[in-house]
PDB file of N, CA and C in Angstrom:
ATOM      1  N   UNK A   1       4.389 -27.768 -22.969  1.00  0.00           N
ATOM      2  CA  UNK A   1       3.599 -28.225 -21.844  1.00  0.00           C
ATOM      3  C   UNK A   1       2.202 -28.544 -22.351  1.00  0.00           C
ATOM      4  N   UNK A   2       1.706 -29.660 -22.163  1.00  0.00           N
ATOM      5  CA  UNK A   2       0.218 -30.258 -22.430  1.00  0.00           C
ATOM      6  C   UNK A   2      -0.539 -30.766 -21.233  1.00  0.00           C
ATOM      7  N   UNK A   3      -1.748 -30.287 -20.775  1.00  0.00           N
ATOM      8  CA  UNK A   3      -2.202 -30.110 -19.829  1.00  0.00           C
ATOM      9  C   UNK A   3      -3.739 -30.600 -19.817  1.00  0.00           C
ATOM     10  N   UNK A   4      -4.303 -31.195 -19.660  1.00  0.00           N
ATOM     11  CA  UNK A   4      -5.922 -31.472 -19.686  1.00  0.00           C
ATOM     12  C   UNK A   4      -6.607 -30.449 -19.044  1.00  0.00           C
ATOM     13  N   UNK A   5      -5.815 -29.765 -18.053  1.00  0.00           N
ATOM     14  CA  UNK A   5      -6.762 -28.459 -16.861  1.00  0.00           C
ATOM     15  C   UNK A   5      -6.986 -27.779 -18.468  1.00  0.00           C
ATOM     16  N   UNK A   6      -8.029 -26.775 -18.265  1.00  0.00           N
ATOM     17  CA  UNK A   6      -8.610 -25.896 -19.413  1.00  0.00           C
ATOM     18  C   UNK A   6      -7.995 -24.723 -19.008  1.00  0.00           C
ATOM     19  N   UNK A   7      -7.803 -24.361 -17.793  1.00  0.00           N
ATOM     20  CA  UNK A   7      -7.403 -23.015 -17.207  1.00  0.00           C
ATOM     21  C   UNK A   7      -6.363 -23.128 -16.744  1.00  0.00           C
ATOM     22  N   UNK A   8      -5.530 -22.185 -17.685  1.00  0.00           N
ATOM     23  CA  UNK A   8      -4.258 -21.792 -17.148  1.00  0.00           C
ATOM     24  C   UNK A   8      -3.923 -20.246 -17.486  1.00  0.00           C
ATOM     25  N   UNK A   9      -3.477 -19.673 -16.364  1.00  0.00           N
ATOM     26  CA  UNK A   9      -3.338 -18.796 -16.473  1.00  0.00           C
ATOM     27  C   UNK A   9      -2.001 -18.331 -16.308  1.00  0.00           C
ATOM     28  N   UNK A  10      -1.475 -17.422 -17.132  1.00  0.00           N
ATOM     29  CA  UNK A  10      -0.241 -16.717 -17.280  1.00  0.00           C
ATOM     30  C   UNK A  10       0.042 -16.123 -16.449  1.00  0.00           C
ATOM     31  N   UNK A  11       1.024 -15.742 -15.653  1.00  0.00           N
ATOM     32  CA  UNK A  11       1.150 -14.493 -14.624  1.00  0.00           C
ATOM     33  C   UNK A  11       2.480 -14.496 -14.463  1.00  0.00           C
ATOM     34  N   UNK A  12       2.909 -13.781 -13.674  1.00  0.00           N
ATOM     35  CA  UNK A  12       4.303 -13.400 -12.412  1.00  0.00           C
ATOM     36  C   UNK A  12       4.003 -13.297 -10.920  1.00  0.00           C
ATOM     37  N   UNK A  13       5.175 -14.107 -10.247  1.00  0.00           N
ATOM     38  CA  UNK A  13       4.988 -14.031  -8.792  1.00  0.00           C
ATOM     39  C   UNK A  13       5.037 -12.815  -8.346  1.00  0.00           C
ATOM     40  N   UNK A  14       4.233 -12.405  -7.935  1.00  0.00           N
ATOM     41  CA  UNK A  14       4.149 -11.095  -6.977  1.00  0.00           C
ATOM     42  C   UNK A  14       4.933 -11.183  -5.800  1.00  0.00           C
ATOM     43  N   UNK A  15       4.458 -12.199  -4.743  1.00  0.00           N
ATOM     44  CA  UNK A  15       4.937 -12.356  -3.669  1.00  0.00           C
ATOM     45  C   UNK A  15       4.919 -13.808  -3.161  1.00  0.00           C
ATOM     46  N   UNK A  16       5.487 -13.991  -2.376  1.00  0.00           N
ATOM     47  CA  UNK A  16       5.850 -15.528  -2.006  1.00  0.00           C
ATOM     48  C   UNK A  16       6.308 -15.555  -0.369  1.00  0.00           C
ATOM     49  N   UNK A  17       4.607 -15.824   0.392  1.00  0.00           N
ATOM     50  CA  UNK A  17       4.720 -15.854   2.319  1.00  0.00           C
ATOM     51  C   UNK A  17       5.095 -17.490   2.642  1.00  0.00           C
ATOM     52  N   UNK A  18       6.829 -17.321   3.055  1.00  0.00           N
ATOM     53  CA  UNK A  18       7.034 -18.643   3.400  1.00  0.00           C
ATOM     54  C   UNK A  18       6.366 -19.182   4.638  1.00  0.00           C
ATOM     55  N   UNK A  19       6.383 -20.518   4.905  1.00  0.00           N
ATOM     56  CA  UNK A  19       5.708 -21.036   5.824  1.00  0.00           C
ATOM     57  C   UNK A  19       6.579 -22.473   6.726  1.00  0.00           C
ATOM     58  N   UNK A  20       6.431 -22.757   7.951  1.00  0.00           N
ATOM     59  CA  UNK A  20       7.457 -24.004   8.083  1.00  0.00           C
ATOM     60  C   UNK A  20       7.074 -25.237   7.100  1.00  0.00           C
ATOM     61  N   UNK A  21       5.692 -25.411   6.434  1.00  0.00           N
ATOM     62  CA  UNK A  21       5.844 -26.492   5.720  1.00  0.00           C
ATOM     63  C   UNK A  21       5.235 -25.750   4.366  1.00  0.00           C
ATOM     64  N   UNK A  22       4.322 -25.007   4.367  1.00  0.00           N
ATOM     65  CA  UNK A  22       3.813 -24.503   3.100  1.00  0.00           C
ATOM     66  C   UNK A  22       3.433 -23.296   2.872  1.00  0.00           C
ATOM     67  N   UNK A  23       3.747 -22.985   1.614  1.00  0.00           N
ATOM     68  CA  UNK A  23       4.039 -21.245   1.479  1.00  0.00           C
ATOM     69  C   UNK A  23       2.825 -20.776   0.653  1.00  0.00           C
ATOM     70  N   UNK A  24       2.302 -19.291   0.998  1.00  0.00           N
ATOM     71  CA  UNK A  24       1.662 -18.939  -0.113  1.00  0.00           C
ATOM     72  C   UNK A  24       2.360 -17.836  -0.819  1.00  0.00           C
ATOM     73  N   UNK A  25       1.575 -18.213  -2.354  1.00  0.00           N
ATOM     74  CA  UNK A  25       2.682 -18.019  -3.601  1.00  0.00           C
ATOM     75  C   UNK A  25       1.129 -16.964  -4.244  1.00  0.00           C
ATOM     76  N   UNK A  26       1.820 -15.559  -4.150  1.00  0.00           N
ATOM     77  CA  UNK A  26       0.785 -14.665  -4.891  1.00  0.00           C
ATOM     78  C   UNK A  26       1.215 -14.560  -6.360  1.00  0.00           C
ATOM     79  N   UNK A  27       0.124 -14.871  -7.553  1.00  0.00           N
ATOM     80  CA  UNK A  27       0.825 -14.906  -8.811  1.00  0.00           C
ATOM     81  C   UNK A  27      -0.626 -13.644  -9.426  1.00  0.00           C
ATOM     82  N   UNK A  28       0.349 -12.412 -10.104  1.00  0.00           N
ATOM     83  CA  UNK A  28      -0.646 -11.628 -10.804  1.00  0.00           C
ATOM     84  C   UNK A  28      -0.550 -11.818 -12.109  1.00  0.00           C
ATOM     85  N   UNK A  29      -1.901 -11.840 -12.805  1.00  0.00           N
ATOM     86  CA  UNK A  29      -2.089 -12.118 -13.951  1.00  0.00           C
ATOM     87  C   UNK A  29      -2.870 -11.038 -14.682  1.00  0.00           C
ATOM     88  N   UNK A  30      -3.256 -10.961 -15.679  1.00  0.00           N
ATOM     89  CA  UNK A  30      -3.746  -9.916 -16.742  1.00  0.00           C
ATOM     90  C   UNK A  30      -4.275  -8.969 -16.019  1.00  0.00           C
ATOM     91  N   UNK A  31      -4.201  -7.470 -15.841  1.00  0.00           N
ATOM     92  CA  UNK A  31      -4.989  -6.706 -15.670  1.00  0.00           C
ATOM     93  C   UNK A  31      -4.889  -6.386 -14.052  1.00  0.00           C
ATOM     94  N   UNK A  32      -3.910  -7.018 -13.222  1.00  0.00           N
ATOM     95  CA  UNK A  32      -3.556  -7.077 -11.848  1.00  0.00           C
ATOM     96  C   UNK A  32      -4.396  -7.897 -10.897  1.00  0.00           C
ATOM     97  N   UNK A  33      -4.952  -8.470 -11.649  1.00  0.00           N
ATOM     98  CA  UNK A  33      -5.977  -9.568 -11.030  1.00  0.00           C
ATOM     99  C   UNK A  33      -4.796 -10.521 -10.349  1.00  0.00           C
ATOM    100  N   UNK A  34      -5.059 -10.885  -8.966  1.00  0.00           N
ATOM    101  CA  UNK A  34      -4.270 -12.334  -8.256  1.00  0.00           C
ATOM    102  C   UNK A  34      -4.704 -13.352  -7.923  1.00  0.00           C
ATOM    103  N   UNK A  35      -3.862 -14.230  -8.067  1.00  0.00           N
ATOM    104  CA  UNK A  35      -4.944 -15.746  -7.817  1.00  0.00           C
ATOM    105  C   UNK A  35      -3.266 -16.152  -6.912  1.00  0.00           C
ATOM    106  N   UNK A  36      -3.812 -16.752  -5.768  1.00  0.00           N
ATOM    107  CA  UNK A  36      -3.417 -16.979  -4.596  1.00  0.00           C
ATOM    108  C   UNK A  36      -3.286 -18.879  -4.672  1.00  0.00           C
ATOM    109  N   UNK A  37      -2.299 -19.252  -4.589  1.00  0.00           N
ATOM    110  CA  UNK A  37      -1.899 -20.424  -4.411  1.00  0.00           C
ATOM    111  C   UNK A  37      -1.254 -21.233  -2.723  1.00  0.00           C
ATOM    112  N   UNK A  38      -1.451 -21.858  -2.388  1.00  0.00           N
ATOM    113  CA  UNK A  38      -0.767 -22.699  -0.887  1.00  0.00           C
ATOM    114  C   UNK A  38       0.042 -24.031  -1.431  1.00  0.00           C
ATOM    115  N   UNK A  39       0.856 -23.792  -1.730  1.00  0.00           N
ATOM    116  CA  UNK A  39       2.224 -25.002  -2.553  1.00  0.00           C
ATOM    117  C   UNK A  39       2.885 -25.369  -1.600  1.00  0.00           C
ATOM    118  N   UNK A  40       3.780 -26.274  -1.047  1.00  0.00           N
ATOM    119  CA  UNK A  40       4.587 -27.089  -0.350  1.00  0.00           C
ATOM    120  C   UNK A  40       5.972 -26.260  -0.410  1.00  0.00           C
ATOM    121  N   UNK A  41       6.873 -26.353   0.678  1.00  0.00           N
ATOM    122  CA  UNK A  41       7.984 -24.916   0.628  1.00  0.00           C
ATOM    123  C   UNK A  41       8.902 -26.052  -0.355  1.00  0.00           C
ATOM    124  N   UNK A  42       8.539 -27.067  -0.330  1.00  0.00           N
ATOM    125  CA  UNK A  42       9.427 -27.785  -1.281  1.00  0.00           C
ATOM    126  C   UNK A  42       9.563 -27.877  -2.653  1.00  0.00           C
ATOM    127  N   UNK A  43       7.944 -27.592  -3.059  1.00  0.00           N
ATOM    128  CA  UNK A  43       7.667 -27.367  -4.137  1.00  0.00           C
ATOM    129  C   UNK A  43       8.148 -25.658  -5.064  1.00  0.00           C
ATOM    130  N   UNK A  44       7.900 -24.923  -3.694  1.00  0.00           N
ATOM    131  CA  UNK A  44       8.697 -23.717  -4.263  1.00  0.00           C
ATOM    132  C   UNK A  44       9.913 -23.630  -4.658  1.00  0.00           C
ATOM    133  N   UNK A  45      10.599 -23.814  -3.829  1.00  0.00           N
ATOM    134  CA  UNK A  45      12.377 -24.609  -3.819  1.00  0.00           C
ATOM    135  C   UNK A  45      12.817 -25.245  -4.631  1.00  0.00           C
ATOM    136  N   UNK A  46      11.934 -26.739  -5.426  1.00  0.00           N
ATOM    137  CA  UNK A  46      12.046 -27.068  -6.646  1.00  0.00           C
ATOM    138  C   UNK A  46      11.794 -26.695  -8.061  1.00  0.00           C
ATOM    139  N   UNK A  47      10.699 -25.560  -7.756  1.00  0.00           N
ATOM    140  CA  UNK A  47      10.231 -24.609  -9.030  1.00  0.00           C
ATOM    141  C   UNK A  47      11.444 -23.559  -8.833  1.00  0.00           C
ATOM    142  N   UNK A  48      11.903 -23.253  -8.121  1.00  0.00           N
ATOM    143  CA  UNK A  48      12.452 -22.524  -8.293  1.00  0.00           C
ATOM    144  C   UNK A  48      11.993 -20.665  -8.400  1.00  0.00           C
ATOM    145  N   UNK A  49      10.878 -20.834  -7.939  1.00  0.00           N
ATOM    146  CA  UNK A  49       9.917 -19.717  -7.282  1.00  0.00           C
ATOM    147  C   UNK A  49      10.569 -18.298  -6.484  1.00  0.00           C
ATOM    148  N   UNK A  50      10.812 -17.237  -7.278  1.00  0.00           N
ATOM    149  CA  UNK A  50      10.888 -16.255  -6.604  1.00  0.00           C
ATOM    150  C   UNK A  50      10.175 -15.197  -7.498  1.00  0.00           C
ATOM    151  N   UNK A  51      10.715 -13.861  -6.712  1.00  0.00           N
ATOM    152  CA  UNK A  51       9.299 -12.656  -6.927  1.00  0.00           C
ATOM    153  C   UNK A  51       9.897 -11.880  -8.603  1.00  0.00           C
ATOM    154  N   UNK A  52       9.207 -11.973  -9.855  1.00  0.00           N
ATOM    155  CA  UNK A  52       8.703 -11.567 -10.887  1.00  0.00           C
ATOM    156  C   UNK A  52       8.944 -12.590 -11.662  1.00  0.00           C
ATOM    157  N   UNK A  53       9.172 -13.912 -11.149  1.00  0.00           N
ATOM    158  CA  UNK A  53       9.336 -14.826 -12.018  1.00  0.00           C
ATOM    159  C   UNK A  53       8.136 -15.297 -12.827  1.00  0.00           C
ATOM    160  N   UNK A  54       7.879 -15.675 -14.069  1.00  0.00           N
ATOM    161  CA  UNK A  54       6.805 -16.190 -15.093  1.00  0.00           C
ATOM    162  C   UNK A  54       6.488 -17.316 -14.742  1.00  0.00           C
ATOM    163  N   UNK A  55       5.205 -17.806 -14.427  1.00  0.00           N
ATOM    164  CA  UNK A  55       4.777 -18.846 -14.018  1.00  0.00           C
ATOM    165  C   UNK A  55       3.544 -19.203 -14.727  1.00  0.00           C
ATOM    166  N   UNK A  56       2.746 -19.843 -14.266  1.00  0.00           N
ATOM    167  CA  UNK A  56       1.383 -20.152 -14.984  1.00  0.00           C
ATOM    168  C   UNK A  56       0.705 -21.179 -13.476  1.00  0.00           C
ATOM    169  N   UNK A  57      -0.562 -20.150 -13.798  1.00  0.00           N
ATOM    170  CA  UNK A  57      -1.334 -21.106 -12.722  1.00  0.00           C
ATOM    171  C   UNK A  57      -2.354 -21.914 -13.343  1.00  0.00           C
ATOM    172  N   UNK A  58      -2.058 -22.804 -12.944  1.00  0.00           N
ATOM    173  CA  UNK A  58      -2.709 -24.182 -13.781  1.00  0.00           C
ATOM    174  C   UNK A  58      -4.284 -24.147 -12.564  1.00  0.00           C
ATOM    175  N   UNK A  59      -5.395 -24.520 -12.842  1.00  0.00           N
ATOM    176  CA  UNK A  59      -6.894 -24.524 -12.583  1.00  0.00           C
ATOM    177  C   UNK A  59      -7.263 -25.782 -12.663  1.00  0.00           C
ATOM    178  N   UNK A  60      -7.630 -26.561 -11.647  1.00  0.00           N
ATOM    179  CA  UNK A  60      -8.393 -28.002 -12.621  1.00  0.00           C
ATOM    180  C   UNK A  60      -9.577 -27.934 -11.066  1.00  0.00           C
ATOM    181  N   UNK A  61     -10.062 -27.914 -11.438  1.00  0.00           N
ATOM    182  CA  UNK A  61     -11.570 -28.218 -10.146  1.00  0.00           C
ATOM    183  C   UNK A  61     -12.878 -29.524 -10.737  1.00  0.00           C
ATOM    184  N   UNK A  62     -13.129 -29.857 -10.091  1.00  0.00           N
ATOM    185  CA  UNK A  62     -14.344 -30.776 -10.703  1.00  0.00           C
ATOM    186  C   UNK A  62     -15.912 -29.778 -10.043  1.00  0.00           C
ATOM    187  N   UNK A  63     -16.077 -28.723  -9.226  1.00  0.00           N
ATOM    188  CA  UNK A  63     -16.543 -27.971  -8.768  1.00  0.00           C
ATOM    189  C   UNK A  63     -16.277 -26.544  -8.766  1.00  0.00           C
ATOM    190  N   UNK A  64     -17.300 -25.596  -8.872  1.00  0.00           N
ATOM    191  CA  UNK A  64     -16.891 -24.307  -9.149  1.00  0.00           C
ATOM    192  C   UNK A  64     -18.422 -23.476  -8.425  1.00  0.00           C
ATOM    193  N   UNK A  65     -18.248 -22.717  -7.151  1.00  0.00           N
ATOM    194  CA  UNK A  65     -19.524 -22.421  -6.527  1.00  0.00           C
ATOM    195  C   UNK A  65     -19.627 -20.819  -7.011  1.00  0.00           C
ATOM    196  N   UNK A  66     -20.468 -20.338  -6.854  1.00  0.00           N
ATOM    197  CA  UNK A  66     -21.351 -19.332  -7.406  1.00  0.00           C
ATOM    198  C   UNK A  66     -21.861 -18.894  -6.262  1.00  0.00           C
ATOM    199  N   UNK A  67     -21.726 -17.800  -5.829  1.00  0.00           N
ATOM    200  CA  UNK A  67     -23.195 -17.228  -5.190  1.00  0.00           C
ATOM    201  C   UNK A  67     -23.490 -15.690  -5.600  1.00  0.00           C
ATOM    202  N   UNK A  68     -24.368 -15.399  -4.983  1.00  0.00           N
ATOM    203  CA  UNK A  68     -24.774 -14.001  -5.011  1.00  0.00           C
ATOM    204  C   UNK A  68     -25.357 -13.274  -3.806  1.00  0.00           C
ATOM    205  N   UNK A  69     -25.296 -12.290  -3.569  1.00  0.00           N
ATOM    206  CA  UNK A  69     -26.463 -11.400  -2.523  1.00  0.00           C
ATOM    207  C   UNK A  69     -27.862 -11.565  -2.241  1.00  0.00           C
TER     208      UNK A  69
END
């Protein structure tokens, strides 16, 4: 797999909340950290998406906000 995104991250599906058109797909990665995805139920269905499966969450943003207290 060759990818231009810089960030990808390794993980396993934790959990997967179906939806009538789009599901969210919890994927934990290093250290139990989760990064939370909203994918198409079709797209799950075609990945083939269920719970401890190895995935990778791919990152591409042209923006990235910051704040603080």
């Amino acid at each position: 797999m060759k990818l231009s995104a810089r960030n990808v991250l390794k993980g396993k599906v934790k959990k997967i909340i179906p939806g009538a058109v789009n599901s969210e797909v919890i994927i934990e990665i290093a250290g139990g950290t989760e990064v939370v995805s909203v994918i198409t139920k079709e797209s799950v269905e075609t990945l083939g998406l269920q719970e401890g499966k190895q995935v990778y969450a791919v990152i591409k943003a042209s923006n990235v906000m910051v704040a603080v207290d």
